[in-house]
N, C-alpha and C. Protein backbone atom coordinates (compact mmCIF):
# COMPACT_ATOMS: atom_id res chain seq x y z
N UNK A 1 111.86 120.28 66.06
CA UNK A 1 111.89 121.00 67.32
C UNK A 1 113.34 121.37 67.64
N UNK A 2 113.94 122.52 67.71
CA UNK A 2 115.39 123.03 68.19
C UNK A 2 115.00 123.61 69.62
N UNK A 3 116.19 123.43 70.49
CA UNK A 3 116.25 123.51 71.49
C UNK A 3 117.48 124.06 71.89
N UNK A 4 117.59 125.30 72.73
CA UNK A 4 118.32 126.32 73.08
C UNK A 4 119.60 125.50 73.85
N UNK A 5 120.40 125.70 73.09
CA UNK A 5 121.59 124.82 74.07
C UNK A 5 122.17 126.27 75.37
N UNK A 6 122.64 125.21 76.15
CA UNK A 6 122.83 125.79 77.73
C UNK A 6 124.27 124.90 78.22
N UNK A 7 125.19 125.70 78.21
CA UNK A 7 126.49 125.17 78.34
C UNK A 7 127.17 125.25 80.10
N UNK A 8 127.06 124.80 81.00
CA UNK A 8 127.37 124.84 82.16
C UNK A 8 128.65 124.92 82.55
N UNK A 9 129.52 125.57 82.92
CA UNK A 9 131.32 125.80 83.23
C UNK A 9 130.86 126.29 84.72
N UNK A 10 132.14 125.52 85.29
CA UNK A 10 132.34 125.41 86.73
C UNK A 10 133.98 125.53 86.59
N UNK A 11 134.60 126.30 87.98
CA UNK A 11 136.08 126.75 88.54
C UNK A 11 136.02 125.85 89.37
N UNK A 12 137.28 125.55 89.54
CA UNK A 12 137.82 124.64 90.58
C UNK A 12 139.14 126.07 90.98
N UNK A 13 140.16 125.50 91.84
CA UNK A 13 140.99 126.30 92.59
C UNK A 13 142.20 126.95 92.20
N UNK A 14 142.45 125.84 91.10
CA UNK A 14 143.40 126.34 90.22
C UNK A 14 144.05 127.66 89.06
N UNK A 15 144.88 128.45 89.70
CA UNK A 15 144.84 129.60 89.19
C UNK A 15 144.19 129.84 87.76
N UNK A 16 144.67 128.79 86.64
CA UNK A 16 144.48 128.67 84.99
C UNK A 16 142.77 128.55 84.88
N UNK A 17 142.01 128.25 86.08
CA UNK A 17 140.55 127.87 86.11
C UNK A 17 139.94 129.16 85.42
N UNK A 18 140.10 130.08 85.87
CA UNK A 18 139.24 131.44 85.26
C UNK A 18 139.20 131.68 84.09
N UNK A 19 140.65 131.82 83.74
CA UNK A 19 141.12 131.66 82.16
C UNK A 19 140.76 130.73 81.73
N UNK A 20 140.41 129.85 81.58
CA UNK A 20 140.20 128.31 81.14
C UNK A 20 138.34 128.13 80.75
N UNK A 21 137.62 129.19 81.56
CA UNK A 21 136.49 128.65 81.80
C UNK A 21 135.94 130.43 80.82
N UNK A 22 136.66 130.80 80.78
CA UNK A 22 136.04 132.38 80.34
C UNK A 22 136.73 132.21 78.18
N UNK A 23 137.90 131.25 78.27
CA UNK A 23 137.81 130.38 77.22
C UNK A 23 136.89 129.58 76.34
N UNK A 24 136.29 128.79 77.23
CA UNK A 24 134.97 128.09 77.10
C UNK A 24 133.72 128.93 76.91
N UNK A 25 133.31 129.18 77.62
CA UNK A 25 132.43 130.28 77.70
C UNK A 25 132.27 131.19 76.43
N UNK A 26 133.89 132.03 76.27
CA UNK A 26 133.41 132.43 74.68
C UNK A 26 133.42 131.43 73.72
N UNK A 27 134.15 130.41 73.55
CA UNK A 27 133.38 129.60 72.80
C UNK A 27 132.16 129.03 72.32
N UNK A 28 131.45 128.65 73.67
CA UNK A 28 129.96 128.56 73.81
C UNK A 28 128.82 129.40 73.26
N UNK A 29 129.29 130.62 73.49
CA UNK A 29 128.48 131.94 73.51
C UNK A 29 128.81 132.19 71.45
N UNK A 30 130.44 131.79 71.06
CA UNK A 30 130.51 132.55 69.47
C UNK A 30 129.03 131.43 69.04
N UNK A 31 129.74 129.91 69.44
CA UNK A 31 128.21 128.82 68.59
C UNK A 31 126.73 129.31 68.72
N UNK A 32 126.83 130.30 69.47
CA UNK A 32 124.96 130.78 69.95
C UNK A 32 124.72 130.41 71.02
N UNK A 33 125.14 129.48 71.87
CA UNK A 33 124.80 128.90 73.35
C UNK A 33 124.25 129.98 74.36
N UNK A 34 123.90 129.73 75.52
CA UNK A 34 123.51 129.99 76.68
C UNK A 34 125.15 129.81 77.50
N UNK A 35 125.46 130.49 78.56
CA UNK A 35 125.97 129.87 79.29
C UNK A 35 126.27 130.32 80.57
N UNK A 36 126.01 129.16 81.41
CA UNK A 36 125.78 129.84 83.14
C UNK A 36 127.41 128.88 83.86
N UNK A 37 127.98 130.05 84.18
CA UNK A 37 129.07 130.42 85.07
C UNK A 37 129.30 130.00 86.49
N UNK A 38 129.67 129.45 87.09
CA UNK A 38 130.26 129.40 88.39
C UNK A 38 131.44 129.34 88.65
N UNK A 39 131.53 129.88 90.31
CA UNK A 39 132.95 130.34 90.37
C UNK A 39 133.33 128.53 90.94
N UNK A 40 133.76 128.75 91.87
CA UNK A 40 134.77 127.88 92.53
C UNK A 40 133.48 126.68 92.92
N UNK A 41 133.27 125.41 92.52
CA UNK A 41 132.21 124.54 92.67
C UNK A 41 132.74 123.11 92.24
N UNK A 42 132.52 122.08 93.14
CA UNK A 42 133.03 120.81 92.61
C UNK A 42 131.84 119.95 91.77
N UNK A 43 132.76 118.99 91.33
CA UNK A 43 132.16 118.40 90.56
C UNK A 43 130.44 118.10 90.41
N UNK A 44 130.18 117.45 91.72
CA UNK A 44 129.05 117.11 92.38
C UNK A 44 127.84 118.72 91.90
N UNK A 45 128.40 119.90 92.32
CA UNK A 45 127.75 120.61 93.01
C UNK A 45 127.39 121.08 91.29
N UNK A 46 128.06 120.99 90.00
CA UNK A 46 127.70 121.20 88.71
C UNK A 46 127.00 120.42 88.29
N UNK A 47 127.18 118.99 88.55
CA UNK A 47 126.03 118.00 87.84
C UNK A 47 125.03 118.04 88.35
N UNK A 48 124.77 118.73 89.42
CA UNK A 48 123.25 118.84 90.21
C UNK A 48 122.77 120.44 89.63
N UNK A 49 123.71 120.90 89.12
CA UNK A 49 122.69 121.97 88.34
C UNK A 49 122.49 121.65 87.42
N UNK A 50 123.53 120.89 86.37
CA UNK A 50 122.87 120.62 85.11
C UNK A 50 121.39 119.46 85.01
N UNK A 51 121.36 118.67 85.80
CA UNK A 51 120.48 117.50 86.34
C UNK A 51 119.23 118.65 86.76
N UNK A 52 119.00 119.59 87.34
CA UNK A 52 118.34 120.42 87.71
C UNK A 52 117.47 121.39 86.96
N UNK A 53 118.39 121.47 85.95
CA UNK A 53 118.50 122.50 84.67
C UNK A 53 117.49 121.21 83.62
N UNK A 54 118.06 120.22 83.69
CA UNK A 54 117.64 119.26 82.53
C UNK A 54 116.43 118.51 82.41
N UNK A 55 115.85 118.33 84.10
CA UNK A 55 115.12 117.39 84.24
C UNK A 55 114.09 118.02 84.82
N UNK A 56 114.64 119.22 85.63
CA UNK A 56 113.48 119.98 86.24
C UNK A 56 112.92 121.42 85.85
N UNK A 57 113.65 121.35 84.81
CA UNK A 57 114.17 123.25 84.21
C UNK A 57 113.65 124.36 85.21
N UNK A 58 114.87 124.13 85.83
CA UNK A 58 114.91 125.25 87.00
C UNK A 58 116.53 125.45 86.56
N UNK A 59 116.90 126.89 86.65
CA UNK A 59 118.13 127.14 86.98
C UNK A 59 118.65 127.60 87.94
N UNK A 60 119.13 126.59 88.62
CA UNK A 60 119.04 127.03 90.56
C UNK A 60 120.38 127.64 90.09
N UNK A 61 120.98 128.00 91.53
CA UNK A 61 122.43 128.10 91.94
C UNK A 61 122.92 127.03 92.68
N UNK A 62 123.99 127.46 93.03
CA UNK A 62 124.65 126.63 94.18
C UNK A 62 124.05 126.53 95.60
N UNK A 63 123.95 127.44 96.17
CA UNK A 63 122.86 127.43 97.71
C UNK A 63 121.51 126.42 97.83
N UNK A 64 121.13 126.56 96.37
CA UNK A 64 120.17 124.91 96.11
C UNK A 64 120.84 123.93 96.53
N UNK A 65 121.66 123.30 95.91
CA UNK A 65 122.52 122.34 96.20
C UNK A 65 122.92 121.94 97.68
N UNK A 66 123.20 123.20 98.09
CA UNK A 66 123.76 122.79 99.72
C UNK A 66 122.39 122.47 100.68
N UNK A 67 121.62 123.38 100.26
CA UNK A 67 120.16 123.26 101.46
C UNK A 67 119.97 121.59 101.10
N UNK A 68 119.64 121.24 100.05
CA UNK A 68 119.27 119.83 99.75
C UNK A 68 120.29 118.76 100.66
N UNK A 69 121.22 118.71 100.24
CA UNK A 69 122.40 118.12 100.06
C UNK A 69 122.31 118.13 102.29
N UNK A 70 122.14 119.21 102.25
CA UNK A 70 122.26 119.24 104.29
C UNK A 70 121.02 118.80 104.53
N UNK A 71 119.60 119.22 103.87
CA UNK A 71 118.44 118.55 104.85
C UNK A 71 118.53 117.03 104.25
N UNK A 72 118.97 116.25 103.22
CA UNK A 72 119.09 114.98 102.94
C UNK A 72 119.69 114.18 104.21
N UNK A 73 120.53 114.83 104.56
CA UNK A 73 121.95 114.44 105.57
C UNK A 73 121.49 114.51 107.04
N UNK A 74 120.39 115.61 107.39
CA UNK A 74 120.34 115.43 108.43
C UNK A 74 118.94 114.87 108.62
N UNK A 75 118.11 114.38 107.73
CA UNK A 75 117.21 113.25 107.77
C UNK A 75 117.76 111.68 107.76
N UNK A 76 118.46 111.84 106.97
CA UNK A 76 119.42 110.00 107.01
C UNK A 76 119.95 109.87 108.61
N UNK A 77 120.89 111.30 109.44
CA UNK A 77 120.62 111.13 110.87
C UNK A 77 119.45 111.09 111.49
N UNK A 78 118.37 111.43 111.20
CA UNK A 78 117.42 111.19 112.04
C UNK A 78 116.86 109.99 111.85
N UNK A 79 116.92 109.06 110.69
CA UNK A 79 115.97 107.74 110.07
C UNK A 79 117.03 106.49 111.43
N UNK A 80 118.33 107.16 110.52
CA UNK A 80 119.47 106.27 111.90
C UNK A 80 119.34 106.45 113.28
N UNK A 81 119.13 107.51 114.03
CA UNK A 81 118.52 107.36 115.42
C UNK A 81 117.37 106.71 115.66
N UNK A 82 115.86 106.74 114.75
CA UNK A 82 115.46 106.04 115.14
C UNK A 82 115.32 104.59 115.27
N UNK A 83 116.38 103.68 114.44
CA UNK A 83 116.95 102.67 114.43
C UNK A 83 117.44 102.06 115.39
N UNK A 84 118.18 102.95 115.82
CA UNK A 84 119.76 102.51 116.61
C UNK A 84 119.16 103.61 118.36
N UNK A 85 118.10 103.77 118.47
CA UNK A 85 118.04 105.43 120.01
C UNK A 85 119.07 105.03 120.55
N UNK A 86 119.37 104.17 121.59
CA UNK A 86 120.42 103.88 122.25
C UNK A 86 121.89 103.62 121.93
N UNK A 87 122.08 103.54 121.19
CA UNK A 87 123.74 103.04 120.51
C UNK A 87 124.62 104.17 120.44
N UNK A 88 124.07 105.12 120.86
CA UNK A 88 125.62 106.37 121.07
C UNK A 88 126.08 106.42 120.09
N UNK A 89 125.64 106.14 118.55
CA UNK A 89 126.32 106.43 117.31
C UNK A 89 126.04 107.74 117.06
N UNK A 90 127.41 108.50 116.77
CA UNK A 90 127.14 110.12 116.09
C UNK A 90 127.72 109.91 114.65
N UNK A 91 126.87 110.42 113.53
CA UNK A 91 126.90 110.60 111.98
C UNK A 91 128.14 111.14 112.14
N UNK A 92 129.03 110.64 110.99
CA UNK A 92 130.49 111.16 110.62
C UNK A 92 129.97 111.73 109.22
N UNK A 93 130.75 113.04 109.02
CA UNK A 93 130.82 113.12 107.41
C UNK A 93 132.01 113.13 107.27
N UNK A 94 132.30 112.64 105.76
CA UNK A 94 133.96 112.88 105.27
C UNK A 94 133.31 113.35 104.46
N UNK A 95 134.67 114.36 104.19
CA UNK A 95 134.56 114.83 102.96
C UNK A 95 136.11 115.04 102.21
N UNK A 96 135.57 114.49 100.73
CA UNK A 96 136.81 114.51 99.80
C UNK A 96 136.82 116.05 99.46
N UNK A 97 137.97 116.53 99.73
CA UNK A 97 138.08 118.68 99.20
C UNK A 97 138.90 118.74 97.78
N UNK A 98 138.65 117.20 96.78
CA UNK A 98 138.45 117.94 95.62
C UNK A 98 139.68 118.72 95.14
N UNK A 99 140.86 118.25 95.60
CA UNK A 99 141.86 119.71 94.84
C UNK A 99 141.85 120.62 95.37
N UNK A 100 141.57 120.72 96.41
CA UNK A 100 141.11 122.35 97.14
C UNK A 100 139.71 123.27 97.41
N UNK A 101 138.57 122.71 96.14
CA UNK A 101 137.91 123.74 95.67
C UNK A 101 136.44 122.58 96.82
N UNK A 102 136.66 121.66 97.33
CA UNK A 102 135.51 120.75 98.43
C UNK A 102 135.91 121.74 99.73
N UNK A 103 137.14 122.08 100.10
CA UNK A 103 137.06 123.29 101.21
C UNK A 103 135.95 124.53 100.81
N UNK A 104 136.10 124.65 99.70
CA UNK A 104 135.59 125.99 99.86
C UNK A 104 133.88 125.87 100.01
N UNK A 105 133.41 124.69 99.17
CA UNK A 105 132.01 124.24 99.33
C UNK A 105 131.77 123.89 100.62
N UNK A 106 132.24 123.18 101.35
CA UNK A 106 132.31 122.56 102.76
C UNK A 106 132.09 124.35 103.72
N UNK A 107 133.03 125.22 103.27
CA UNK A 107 132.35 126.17 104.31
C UNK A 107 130.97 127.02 104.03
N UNK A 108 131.11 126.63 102.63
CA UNK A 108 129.30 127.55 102.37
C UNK A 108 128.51 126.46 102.81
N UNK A 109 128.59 125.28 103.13
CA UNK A 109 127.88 124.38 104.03
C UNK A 109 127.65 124.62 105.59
N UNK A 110 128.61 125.28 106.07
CA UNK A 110 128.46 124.88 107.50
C UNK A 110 127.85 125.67 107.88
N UNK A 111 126.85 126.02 109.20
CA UNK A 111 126.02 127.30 109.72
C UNK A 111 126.19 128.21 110.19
């Protein structure tokens, strides 16, 4: 049984990223590969496509990632209110920005 390899490259913020990843890419592509591109995406937000790609064979995008990733987040606030109704606790997020390139995910997050 052979199976179509699918090579996943992700940019981070760094000018050399484009060049670096369009490097790869033809590499991928001379061996025969598949290969799906993203621009500016952290770590997290690639292993959930390849995990996605691998386990569920779907080839989402990134906007998958965030819808999940926000209704996860704002159910864990709601499981915690009903815990705690009274305690005046409001959900904090931190977020690590990654070198730069968690800003840019963080605003395709917000509404």
């Amino acid at each position: 049984m052979e199976t179509e390899a699918v090579v996943f490259i992700g940019e981070d913020t760094r000018k050399s990223s484009p060049r670096l990843a369009g490097l790869a890419a033809d590499g991928a592509l001379a061996l025969g590969a598949k290969v799906k591109r993203y621009e500016k995406v952290t770590t997290p937000q690639l292993h959930w496509a390849v995990w996605r790609f691998n386990v569920q064979e779907r080839m989402d995008d990134i906007p998958g990632y965030l819808s999940e990733i926000s209704t996860s987040f704002l159910e864990l606030c709601k499981e915690e209110g009903k815990k705690k109704p009274s305690s005046g606790i409001v959900p904090k997020l931190r977020v690590d920005c990654a070198n730069g390139v968690g800003a840019v995910a963080l605003k395709n997050l917000a509404p």
